[in-house]
N, C-alpha and C. Protein backbone atom coordinates (compact mmCIF):
# COMPACT_ATOMS: atom_id res chain seq x y z
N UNK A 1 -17.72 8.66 -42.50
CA UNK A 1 -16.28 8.56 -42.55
C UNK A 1 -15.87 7.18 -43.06
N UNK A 2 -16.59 6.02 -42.49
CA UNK A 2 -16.22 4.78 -43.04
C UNK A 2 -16.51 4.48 -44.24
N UNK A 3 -17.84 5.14 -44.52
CA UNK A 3 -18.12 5.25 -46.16
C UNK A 3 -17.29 5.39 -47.32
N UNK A 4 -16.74 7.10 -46.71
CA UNK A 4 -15.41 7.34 -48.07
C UNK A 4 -14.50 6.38 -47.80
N UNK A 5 -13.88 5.67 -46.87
CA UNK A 5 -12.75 4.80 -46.97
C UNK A 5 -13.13 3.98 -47.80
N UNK A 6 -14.35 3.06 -47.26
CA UNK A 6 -14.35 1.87 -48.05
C UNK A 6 -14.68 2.53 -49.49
N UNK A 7 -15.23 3.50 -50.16
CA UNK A 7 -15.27 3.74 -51.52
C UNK A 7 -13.88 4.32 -51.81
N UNK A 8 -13.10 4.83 -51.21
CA UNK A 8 -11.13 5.02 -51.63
C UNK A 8 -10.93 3.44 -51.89
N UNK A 9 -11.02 2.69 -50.70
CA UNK A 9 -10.64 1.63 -50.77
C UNK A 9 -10.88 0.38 -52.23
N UNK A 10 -12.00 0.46 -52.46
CA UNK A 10 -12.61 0.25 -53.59
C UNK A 10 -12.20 0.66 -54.85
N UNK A 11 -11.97 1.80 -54.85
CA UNK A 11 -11.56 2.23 -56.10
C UNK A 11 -9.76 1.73 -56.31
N UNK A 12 -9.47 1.56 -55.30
CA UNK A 12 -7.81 0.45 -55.17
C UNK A 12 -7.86 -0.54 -55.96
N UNK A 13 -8.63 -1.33 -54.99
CA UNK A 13 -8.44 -2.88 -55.65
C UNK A 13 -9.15 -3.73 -54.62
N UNK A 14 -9.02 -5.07 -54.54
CA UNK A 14 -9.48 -5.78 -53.48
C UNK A 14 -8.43 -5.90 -52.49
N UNK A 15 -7.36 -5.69 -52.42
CA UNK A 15 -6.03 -5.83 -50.79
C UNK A 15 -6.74 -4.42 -50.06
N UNK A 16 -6.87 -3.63 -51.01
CA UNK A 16 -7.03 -2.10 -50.03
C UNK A 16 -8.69 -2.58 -49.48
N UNK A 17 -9.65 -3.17 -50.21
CA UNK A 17 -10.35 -3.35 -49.28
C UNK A 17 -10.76 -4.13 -48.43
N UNK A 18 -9.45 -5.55 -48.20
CA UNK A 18 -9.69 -6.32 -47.06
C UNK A 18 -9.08 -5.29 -46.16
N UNK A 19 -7.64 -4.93 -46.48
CA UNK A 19 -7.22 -4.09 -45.51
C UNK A 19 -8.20 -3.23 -44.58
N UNK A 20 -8.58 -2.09 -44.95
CA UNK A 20 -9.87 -1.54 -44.27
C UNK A 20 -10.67 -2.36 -43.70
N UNK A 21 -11.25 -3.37 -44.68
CA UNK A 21 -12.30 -4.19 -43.87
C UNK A 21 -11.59 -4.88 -42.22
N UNK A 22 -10.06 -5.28 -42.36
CA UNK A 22 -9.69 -6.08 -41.50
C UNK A 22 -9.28 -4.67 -40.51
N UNK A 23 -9.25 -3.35 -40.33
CA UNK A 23 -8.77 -2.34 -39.61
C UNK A 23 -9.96 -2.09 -39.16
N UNK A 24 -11.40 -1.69 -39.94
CA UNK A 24 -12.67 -1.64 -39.22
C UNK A 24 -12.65 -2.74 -37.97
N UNK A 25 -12.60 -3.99 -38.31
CA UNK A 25 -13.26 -4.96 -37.91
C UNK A 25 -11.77 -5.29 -36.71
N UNK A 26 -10.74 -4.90 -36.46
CA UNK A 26 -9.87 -4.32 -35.44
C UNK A 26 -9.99 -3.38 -34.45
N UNK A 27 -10.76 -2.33 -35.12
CA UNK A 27 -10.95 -1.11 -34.05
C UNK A 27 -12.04 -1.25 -33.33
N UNK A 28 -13.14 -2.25 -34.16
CA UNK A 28 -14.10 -2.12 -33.54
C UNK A 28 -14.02 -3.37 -31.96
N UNK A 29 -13.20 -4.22 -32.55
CA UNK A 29 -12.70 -5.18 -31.93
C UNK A 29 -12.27 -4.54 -30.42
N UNK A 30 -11.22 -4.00 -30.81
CA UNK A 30 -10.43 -3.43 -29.77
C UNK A 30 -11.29 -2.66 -28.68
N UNK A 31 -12.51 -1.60 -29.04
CA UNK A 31 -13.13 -1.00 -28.31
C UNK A 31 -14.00 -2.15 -27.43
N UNK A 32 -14.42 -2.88 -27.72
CA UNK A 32 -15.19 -4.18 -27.34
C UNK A 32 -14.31 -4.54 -26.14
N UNK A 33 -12.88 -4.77 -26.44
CA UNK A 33 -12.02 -5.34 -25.39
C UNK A 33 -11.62 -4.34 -24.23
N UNK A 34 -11.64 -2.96 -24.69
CA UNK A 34 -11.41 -1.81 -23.61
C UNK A 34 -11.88 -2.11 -22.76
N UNK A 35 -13.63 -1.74 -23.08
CA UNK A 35 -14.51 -2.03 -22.66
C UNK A 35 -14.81 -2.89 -21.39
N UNK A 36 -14.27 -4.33 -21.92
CA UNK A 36 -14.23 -5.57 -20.66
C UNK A 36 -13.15 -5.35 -20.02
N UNK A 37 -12.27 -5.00 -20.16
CA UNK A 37 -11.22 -4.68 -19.22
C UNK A 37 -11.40 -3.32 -18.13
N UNK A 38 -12.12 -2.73 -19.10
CA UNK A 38 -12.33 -1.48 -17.40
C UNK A 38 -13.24 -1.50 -16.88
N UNK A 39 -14.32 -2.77 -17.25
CA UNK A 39 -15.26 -3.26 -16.38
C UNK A 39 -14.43 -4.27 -15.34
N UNK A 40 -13.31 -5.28 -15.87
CA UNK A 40 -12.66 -5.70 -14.69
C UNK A 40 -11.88 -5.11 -13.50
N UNK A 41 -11.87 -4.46 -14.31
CA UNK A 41 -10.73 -2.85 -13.41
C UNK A 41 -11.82 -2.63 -12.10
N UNK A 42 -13.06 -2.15 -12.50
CA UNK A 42 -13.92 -1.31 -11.74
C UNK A 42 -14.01 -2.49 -10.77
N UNK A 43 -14.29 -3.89 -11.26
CA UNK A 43 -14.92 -4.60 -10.51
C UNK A 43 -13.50 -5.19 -9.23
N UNK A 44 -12.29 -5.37 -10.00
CA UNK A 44 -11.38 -4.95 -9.08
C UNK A 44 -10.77 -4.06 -7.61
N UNK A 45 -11.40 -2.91 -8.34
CA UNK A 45 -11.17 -1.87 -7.08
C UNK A 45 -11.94 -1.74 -6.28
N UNK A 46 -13.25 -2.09 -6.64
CA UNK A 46 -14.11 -2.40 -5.78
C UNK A 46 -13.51 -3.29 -4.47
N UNK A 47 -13.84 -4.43 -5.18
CA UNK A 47 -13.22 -5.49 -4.14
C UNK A 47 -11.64 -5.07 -3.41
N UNK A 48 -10.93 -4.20 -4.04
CA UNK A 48 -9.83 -3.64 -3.21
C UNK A 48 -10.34 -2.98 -2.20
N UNK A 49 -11.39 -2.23 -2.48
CA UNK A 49 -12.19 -1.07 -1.50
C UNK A 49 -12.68 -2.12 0.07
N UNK A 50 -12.94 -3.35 -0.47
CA UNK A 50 -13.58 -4.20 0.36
C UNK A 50 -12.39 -4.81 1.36
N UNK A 51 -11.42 -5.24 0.49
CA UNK A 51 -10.41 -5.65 1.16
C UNK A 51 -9.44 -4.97 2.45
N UNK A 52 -9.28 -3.75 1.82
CA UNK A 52 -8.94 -2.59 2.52
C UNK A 52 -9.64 -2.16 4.06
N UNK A 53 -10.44 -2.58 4.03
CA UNK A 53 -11.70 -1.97 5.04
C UNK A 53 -12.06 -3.43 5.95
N UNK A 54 -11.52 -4.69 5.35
CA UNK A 54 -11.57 -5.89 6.36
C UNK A 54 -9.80 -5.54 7.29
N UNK A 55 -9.08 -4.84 5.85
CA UNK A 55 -7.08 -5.04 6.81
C UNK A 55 -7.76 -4.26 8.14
N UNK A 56 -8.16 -3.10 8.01
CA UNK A 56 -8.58 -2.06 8.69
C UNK A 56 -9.26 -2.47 10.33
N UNK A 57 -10.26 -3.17 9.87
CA UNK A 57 -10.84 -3.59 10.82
C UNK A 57 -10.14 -4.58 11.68
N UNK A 58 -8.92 -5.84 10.89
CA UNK A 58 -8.72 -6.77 11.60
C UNK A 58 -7.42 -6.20 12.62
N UNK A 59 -6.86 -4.59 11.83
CA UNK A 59 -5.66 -4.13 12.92
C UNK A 59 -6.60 -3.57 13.92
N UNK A 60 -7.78 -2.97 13.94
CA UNK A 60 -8.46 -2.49 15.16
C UNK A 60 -8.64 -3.86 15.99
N UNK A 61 -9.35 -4.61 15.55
CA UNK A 61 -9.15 -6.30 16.04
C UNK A 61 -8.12 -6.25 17.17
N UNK A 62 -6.67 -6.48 16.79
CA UNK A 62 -5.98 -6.87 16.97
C UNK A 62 -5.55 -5.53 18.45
N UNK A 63 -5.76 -4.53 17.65
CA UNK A 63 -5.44 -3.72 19.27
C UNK A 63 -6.66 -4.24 19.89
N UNK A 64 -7.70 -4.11 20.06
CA UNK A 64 -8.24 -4.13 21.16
C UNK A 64 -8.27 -5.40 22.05
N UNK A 65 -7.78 -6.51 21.10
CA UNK A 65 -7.51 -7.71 21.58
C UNK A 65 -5.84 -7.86 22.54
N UNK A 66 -4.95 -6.88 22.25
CA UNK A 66 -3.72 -6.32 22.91
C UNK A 66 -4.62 -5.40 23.92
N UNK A 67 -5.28 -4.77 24.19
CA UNK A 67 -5.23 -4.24 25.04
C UNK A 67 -6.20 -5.13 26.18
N UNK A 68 -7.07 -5.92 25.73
CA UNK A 68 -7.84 -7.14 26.68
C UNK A 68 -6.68 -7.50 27.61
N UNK A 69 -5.75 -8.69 26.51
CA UNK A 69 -4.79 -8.91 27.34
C UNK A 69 -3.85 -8.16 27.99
N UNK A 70 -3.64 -7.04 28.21
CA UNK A 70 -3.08 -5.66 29.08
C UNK A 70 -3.71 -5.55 29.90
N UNK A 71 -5.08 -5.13 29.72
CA UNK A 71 -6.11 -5.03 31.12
C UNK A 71 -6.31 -6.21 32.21
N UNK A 72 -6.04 -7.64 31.36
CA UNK A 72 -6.10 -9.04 31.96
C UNK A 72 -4.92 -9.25 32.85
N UNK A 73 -3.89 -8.74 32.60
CA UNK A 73 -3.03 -8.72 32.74
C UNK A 73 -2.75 -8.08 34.49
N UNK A 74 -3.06 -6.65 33.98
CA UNK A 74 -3.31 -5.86 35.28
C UNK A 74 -4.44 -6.20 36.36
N UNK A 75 -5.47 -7.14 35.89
CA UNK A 75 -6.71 -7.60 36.91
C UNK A 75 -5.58 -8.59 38.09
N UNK A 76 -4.79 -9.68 37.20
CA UNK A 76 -4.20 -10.62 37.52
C UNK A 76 -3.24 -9.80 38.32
N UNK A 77 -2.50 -9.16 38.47
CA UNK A 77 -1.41 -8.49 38.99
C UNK A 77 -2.01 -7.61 40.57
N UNK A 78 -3.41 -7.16 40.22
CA UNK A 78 -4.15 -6.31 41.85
C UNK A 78 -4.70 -7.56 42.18
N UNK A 79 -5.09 -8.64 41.88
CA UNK A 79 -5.85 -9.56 42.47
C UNK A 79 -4.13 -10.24 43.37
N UNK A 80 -3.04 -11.02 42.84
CA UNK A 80 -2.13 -11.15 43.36
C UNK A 80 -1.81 -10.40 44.25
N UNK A 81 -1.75 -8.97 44.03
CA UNK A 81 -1.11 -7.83 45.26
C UNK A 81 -2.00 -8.15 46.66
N UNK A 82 -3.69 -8.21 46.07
CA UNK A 82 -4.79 -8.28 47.24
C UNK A 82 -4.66 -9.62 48.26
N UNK A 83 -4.13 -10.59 46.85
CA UNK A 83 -4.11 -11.82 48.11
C UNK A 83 -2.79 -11.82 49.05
N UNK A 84 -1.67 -11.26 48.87
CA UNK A 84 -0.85 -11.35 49.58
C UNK A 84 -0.89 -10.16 50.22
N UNK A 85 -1.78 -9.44 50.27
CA UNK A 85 -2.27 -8.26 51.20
C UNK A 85 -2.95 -9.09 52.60
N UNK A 86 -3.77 -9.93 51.84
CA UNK A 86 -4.08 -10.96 53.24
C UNK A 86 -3.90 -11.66 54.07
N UNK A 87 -2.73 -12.44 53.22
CA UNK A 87 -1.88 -13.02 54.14
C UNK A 87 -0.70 -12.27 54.96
């Protein structure tokens, strides 16, 4: 396919065949750059995947650390009831 262009092109003149030459050497360009970009992508979501799964963990964190202090809470409250049970 690139063959017949550049021989159309050729049979033009020399503009028609920088042109082509500079549209080859564009497309091929461009695929090159896809390329690194949906390798950043991938390597992106990844690390979203990672990120996601620390939020995750630090709201479980966070309840069970609410419920420590709830349970602490209630130790402190029967231990109070017990001592003035004694007196």
């Amino acid at each position: 396919m690139w063959e017949e262009i550049i021989k159309l092109a050729v049979s033009n003149g020399i503009f028609a065949v920088l042109f082509c030459s500079l549209l080859i050497y564009q497309l091929k360009d461009s695929a090159k750059r896809e390329q690194k970009y949906q390798q950043t992508i991938d390597g992106l979501v990844d690390k979203f995947d990672i990120m996601y799964e620390i939020k995750e963990d630090n709201e479980q964190l966070k309840k069970d650390n609410m419920q420590i202090i709830s349970d602490n809470a209630d130790i402190k409250r029967m231990l109070n009831s017990t001592d003035k049970k004694r007196e």
